[in-house]
N, C-alpha and C. Protein backbone atom coordinates (compact mmCIF):
# COMPACT_ATOMS: atom_id res chain seq x y z
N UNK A 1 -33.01 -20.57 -77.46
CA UNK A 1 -32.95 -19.29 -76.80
C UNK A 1 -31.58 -18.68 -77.02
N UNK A 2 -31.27 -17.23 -77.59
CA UNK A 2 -30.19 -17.04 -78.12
C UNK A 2 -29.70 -15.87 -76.55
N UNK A 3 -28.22 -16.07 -76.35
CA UNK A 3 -27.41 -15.61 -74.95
C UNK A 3 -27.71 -14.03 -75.59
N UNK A 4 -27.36 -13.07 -74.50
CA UNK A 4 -27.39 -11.79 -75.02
C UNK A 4 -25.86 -11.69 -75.68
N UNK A 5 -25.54 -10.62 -76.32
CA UNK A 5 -23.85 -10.08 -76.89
C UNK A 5 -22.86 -10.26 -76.01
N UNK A 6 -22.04 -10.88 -76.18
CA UNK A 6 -20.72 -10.50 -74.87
C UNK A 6 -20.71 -9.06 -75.38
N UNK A 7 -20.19 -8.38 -74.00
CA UNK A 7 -19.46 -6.83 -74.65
C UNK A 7 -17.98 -6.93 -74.40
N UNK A 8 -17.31 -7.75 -74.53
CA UNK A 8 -16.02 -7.95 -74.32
C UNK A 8 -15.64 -9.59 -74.61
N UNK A 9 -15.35 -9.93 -75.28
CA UNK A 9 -14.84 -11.22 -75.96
C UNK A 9 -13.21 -11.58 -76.34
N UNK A 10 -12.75 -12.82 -75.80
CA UNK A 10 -11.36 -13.02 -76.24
C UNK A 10 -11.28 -14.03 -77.01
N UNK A 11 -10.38 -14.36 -78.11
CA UNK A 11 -10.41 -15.63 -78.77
C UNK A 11 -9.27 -16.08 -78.89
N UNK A 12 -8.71 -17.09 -78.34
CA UNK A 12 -7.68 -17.92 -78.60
C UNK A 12 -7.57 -18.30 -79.97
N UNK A 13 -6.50 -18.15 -80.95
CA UNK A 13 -6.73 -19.42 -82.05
C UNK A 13 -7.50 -18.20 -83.09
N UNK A 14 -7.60 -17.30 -83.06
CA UNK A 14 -9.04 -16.96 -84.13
C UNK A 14 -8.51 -16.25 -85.36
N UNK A 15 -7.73 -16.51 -86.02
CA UNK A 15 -7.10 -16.01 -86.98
C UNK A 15 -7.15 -16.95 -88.23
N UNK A 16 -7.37 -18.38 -87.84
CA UNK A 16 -7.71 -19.49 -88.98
C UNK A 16 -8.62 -20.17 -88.77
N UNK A 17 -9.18 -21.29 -88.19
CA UNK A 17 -10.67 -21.89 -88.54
C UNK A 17 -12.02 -21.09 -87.75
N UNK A 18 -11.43 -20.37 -86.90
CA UNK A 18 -12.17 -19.69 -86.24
C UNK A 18 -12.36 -18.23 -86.50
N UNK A 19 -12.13 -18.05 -87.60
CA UNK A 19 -12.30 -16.51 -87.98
C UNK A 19 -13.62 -15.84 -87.78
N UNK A 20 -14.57 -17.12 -88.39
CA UNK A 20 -15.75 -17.13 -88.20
C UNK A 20 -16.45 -16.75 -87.39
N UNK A 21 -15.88 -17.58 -86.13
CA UNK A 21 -16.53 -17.02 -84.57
C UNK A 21 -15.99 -15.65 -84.20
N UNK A 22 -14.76 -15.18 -84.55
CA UNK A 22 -14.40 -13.91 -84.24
C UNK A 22 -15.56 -12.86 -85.23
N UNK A 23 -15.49 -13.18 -86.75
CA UNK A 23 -16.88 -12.49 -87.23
C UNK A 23 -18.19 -12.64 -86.19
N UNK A 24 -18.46 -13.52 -86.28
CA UNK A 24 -19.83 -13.64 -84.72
C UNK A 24 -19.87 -12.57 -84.13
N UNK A 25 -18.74 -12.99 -83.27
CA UNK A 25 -18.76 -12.52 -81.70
C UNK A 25 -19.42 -10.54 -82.66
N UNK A 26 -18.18 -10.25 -83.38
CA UNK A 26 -17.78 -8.79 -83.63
C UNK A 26 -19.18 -8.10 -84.21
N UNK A 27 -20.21 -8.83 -85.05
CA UNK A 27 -21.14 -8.90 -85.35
C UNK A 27 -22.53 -8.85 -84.54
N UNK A 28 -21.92 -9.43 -83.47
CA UNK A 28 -23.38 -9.33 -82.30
C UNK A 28 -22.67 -7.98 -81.15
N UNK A 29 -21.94 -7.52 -81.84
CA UNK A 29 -21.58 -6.02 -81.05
C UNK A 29 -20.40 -6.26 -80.04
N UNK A 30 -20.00 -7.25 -80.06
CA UNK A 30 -18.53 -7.49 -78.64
C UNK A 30 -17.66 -6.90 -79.15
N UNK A 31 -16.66 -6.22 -78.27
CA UNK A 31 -15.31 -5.73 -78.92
C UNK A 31 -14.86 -7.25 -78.71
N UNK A 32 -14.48 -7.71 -79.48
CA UNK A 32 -13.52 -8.63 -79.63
C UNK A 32 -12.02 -8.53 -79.88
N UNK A 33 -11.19 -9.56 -78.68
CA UNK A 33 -9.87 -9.40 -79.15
C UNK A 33 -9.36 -10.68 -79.21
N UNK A 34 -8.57 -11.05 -80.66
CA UNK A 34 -8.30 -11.89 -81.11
C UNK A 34 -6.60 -11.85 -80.75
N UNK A 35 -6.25 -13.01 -79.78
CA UNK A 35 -4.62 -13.58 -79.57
C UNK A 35 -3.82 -14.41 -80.93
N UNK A 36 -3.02 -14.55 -81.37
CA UNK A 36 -2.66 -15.42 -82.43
C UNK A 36 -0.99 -14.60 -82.38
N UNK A 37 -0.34 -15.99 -83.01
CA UNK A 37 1.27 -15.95 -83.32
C UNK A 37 1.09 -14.68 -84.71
N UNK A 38 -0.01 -15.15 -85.16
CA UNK A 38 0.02 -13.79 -86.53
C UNK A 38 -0.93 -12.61 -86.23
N UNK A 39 -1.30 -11.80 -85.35
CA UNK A 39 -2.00 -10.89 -84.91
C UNK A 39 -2.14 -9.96 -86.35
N UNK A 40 -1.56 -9.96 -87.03
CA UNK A 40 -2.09 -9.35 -88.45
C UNK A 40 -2.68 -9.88 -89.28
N UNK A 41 -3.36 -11.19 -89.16
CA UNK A 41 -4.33 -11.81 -89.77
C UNK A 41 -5.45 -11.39 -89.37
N UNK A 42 -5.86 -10.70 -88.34
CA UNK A 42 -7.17 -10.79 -87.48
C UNK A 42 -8.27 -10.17 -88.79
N UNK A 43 -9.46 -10.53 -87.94
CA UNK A 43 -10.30 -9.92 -88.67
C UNK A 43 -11.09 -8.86 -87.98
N UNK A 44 -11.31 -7.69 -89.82
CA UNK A 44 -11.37 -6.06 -89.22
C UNK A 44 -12.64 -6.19 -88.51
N UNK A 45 -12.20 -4.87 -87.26
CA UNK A 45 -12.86 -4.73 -86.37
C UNK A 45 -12.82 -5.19 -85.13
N UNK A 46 -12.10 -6.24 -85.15
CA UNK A 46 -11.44 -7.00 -83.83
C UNK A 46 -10.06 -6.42 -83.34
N UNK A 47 -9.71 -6.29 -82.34
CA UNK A 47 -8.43 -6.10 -81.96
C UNK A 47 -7.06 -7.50 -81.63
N UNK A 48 -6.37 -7.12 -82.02
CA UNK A 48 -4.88 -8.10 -82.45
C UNK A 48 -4.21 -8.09 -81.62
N UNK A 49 -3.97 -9.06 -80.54
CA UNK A 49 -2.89 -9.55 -79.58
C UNK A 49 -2.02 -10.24 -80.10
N UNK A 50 -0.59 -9.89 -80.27
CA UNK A 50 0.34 -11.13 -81.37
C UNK A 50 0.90 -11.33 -79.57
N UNK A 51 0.29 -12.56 -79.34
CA UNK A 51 0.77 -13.59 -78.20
C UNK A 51 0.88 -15.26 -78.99
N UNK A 52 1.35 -15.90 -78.26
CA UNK A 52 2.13 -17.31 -78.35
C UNK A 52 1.31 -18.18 -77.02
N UNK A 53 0.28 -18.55 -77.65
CA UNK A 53 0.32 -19.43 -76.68
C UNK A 53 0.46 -20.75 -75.63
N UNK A 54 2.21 -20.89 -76.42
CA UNK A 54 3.24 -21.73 -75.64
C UNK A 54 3.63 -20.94 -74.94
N UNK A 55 3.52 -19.60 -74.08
CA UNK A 55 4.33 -19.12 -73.75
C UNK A 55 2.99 -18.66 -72.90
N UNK A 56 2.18 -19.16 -71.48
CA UNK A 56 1.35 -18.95 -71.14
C UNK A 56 1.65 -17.29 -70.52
N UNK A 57 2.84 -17.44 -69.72
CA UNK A 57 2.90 -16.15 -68.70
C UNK A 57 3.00 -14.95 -69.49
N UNK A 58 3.32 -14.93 -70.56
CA UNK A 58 3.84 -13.77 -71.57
C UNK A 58 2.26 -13.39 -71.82
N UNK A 59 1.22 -14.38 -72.23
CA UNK A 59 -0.06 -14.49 -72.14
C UNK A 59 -0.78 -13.70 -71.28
N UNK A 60 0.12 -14.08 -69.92
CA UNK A 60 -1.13 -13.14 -68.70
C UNK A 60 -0.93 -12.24 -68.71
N UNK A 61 0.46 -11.90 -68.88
CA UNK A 61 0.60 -9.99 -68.73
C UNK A 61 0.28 -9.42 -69.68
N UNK A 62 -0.17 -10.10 -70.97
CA UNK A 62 -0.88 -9.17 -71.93
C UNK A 62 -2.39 -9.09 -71.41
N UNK A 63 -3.11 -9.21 -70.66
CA UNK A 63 -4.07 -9.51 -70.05
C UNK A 63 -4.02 -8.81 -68.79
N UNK A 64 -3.46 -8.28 -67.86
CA UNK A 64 -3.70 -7.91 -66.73
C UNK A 64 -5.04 -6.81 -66.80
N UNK A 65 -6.18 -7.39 -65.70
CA UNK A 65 -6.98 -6.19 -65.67
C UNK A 65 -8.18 -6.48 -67.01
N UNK A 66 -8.19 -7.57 -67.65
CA UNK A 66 -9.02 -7.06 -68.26
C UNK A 66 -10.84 -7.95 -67.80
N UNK A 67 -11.74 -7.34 -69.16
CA UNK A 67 -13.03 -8.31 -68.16
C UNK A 67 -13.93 -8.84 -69.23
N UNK A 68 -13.19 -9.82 -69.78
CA UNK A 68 -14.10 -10.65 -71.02
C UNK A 68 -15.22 -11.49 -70.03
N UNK A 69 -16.19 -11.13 -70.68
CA UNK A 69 -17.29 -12.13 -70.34
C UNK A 69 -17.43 -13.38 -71.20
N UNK A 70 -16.66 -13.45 -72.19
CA UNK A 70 -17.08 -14.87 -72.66
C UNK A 70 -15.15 -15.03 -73.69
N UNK A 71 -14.71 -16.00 -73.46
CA UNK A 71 -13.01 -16.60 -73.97
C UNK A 71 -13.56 -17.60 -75.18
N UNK A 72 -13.21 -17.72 -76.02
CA UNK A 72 -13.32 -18.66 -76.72
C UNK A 72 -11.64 -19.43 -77.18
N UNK A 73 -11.36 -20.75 -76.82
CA UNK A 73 -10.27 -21.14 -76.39
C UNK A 73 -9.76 -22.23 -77.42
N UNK A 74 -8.76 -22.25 -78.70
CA UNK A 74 -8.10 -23.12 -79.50
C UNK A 74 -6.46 -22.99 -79.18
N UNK A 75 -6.27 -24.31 -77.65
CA UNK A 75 -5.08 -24.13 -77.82
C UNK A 75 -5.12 -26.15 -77.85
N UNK A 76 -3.90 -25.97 -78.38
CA UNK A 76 -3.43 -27.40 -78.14
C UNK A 76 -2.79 -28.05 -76.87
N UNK A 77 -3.12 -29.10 -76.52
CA UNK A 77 -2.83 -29.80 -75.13
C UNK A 77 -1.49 -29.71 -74.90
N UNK A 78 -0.42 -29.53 -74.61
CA UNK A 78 0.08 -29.46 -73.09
C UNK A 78 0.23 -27.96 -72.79
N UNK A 79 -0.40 -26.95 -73.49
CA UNK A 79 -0.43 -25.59 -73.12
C UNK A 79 -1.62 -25.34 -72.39
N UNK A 80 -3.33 -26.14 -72.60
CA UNK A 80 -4.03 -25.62 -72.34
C UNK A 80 -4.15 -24.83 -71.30
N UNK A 81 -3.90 -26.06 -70.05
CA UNK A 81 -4.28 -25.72 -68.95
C UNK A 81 -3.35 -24.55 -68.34
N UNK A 82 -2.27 -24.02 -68.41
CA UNK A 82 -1.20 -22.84 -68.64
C UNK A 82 -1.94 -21.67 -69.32
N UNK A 83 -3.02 -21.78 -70.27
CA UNK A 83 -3.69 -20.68 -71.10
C UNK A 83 -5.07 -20.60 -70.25
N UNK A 84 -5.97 -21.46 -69.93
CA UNK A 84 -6.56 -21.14 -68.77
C UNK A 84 -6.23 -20.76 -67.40
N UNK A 85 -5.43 -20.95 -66.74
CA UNK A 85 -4.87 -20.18 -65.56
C UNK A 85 -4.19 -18.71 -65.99
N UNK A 86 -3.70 -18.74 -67.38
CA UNK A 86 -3.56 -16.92 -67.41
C UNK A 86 -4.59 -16.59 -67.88
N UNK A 87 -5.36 -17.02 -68.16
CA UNK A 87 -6.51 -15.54 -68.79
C UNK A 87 -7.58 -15.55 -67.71
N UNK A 88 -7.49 -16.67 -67.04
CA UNK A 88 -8.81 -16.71 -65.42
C UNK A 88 -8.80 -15.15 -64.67
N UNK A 89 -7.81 -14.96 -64.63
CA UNK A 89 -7.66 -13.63 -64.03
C UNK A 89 -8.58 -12.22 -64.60
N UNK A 90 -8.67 -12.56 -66.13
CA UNK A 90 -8.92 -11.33 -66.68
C UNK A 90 -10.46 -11.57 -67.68
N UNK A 91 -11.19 -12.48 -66.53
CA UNK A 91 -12.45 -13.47 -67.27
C UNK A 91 -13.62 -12.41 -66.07
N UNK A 92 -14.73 -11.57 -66.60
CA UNK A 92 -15.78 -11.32 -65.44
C UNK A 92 -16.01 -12.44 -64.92
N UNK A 93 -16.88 -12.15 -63.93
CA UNK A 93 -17.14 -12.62 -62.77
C UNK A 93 -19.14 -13.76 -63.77
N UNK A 94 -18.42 -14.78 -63.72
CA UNK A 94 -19.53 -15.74 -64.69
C UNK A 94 -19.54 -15.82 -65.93
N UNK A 95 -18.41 -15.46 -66.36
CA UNK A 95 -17.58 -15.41 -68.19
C UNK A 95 -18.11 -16.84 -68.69
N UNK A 96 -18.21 -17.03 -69.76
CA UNK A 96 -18.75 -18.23 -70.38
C UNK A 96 -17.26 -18.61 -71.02
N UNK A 97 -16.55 -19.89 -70.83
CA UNK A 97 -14.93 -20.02 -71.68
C UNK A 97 -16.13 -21.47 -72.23
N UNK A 98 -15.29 -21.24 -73.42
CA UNK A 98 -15.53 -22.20 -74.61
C UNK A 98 -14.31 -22.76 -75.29
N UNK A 99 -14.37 -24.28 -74.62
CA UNK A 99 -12.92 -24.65 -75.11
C UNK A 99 -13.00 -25.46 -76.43
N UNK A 100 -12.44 -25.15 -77.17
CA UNK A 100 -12.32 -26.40 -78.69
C UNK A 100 -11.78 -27.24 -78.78
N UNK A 101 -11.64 -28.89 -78.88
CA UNK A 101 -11.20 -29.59 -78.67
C UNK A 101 -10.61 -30.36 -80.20
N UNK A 102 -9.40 -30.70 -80.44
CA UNK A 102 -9.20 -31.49 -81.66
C UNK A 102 -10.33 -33.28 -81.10
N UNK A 103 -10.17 -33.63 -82.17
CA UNK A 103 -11.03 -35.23 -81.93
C UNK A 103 -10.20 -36.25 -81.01
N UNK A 104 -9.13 -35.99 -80.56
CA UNK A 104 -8.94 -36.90 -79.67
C UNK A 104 -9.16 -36.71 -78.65
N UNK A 105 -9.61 -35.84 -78.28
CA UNK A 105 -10.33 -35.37 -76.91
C UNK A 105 -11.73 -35.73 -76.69
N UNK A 106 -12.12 -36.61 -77.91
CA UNK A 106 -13.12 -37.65 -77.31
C UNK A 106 -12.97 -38.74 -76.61
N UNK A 107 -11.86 -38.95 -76.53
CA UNK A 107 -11.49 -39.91 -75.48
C UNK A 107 -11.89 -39.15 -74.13
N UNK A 108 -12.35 -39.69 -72.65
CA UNK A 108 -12.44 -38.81 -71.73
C UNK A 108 -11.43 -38.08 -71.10
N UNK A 109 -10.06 -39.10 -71.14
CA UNK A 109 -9.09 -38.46 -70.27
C UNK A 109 -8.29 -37.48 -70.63
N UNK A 110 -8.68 -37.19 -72.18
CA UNK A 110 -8.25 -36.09 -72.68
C UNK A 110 -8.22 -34.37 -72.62
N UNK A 111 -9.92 -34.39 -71.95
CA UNK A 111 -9.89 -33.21 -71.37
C UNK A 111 -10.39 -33.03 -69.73
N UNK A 112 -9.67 -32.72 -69.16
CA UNK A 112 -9.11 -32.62 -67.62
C UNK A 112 -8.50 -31.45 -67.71
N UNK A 113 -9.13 -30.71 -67.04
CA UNK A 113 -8.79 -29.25 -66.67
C UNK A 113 -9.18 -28.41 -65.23
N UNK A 114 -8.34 -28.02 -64.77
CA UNK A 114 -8.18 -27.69 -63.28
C UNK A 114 -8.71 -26.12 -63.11
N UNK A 115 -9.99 -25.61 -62.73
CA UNK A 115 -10.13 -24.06 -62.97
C UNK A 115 -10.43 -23.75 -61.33
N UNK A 116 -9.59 -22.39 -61.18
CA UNK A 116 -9.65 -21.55 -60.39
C UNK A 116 -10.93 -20.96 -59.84
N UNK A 117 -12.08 -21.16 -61.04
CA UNK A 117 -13.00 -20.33 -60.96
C UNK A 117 -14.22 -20.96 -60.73
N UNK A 118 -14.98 -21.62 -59.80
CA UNK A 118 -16.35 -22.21 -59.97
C UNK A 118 -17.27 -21.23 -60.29
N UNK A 119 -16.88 -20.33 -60.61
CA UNK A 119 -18.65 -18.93 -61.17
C UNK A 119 -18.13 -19.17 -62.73
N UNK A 120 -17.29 -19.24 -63.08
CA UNK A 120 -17.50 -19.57 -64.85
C UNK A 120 -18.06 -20.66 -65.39
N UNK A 121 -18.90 -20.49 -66.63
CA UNK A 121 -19.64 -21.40 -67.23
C UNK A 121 -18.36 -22.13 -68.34
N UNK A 122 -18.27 -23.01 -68.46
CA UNK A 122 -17.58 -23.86 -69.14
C UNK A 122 -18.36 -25.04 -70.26
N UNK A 123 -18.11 -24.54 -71.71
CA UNK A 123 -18.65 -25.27 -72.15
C UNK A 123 -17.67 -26.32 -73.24
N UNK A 124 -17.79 -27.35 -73.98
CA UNK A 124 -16.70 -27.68 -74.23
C UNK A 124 -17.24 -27.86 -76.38
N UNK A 125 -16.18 -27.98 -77.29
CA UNK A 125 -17.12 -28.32 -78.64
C UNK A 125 -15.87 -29.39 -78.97
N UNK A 126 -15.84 -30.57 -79.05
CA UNK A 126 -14.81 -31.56 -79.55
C UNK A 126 -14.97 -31.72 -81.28
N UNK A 127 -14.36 -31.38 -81.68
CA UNK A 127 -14.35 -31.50 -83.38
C UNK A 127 -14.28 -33.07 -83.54
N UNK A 128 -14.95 -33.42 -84.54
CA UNK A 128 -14.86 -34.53 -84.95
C UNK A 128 -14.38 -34.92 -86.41
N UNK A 129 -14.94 -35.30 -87.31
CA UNK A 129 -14.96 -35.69 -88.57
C UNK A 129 -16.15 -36.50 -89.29
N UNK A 130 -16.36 -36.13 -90.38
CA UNK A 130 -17.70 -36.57 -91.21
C UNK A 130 -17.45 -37.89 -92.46
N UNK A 131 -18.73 -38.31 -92.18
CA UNK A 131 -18.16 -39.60 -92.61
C UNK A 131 -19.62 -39.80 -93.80
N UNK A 132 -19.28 -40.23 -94.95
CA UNK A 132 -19.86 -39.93 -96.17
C UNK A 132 -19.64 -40.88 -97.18
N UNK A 133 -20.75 -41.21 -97.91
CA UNK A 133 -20.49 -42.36 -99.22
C UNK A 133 -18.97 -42.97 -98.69
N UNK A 134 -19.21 -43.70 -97.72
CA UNK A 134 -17.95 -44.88 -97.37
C UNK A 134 -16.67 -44.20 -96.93
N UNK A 135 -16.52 -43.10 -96.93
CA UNK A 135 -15.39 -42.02 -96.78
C UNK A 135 -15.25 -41.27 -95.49
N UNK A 136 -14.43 -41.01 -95.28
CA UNK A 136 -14.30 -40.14 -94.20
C UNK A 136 -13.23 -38.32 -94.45
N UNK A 137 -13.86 -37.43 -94.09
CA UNK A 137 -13.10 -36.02 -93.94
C UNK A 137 -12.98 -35.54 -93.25
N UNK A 138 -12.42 -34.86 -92.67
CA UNK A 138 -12.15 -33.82 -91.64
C UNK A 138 -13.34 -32.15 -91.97
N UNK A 139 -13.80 -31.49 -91.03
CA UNK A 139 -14.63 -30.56 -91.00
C UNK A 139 -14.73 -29.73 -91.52
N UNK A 140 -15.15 -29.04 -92.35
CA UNK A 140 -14.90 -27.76 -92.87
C UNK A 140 -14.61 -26.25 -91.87
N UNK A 141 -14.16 -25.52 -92.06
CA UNK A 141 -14.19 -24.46 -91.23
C UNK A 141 -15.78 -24.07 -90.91
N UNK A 142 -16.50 -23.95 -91.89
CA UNK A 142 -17.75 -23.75 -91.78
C UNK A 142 -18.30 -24.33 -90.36
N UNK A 143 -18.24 -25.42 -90.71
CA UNK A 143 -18.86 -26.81 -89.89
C UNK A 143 -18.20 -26.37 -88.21
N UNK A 144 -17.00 -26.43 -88.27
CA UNK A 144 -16.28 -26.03 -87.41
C UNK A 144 -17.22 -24.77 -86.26
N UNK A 145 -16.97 -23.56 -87.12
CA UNK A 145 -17.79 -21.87 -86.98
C UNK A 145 -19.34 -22.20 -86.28
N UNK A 146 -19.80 -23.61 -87.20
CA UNK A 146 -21.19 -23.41 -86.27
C UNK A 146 -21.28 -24.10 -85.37
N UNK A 147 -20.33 -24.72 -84.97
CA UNK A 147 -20.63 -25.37 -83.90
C UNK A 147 -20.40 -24.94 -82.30
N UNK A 148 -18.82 -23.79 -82.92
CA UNK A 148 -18.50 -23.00 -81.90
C UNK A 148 -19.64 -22.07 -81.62
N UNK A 149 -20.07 -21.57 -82.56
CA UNK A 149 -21.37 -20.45 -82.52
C UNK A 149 -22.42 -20.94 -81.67
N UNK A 150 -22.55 -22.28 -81.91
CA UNK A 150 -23.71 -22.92 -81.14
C UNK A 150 -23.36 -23.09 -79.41
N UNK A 151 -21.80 -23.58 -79.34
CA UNK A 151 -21.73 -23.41 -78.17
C UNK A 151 -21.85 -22.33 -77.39
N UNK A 152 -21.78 -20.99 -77.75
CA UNK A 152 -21.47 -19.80 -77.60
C UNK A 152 -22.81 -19.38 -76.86
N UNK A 153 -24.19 -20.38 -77.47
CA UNK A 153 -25.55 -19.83 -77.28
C UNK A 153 -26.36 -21.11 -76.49
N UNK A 154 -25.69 -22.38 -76.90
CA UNK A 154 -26.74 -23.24 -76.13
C UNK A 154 -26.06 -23.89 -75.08
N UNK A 155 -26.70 -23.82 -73.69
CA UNK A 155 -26.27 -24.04 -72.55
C UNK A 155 -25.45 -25.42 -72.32
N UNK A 156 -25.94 -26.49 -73.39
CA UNK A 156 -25.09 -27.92 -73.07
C UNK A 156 -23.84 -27.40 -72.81
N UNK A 157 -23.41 -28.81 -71.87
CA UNK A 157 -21.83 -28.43 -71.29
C UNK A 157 -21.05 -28.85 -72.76
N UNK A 158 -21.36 -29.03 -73.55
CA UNK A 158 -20.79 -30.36 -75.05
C UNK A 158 -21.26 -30.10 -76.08
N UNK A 159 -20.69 -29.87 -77.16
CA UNK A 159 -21.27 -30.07 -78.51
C UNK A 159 -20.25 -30.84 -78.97
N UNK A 160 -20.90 -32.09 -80.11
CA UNK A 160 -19.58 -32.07 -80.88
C UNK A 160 -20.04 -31.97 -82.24
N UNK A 161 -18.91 -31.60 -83.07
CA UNK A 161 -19.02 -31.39 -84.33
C UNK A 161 -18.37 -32.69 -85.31
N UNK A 162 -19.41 -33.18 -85.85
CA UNK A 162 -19.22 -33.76 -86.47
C UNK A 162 -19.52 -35.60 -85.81
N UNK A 163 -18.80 -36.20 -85.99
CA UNK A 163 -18.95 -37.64 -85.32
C UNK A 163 -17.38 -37.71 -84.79
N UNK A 164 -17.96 -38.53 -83.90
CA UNK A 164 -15.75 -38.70 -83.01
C UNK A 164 -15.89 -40.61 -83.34
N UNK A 165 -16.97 -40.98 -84.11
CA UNK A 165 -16.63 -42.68 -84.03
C UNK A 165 -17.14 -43.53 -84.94
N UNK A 166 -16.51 -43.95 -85.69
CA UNK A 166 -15.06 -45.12 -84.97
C UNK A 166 -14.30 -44.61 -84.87
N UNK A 167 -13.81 -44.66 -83.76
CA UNK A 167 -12.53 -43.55 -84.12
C UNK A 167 -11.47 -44.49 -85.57
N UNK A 168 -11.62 -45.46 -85.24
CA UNK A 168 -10.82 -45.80 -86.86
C UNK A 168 -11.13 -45.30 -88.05
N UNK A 169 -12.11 -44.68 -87.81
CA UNK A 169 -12.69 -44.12 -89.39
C UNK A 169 -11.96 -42.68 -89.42
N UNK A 170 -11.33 -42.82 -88.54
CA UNK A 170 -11.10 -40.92 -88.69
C UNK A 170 -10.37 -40.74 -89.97
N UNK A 171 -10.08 -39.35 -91.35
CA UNK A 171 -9.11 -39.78 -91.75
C UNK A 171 -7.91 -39.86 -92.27
């Protein structure tokens, strides 16, 4: 069953493996606005926030007031939870946030996150790595794009992309 369009979409991160999902989102009609250290990478049709997101508070005030119904979220751990408490503010009221996880966040204690908001849907996509004729690789962006896409539409709290195990095989 496919979600209706966000009409307002934010993307953490969406300037490199996630360009894809920013095409999505922009494609199923959302204004989309894409955050990134390079806001001139974005892709056309999206709008360009050049924010840092080590720098959460600088984050919120680019944000005051606004009303994404659905965040799509690539930050790295010890910022996350600093990048979810500034953009909570500027999430409608039952926003869908979609967080991306590198593969070590298949471990459980890796993702622990404290939200302000019990009316948001939270879904999570842990990247993994693919494992092939005795070998192991890391994901393609592709691989990556559909998985976020998938989270974007199917209600599981989890996707992951790819396999997270052994984890010794990672590579």
């Amino acid at each position: 069953m496919r979600s209706p369009a966000p009409q307002e979409s934010v993307v953490v991160g969406g300037t490199g493996m996630l360009r894809g999902v920013v095409e999505h989102l922009r494609d199923a009609g959302s204004r989309t606005v894409v955050v990134s250290r390079r806001a001139g990478r974005t892709v056309e049709g999206a709008t360009a926030v050049a924010a840092d997101w080590t720098d959460p508070r600088s984050l919120a005030e680019r944000f005051t007031g606004g009303h994404f119904d659905v965040a799509v979220l690539w930050v790295h751990h010890p910022y996350r939870q600093g990048v979810v408490e500034a953009l909570e503010p500027a999430l409608a009221d039952g926003a869908l946030v979609v967080h991306v996880w590198g593969s070590s966040a298949a471990r459980p204690r890796a993702r622990t996150l404290v939200s302000s908001r019990p009316d948001l849907s939270v879904r999570h996509v842990v990247l993994g790595f693919v494992r092939e004729e005795g070998a192991s690789r890391w994901l393609s962006d592709d691989e990556i794009v559909a998985g976020v896409v998938r989270a974007l539409h199917d209600p599981a709290p989890e996707q992951v992309v790819g396999v997270v195990e052994p984890w010794d095989a990672r590579p």
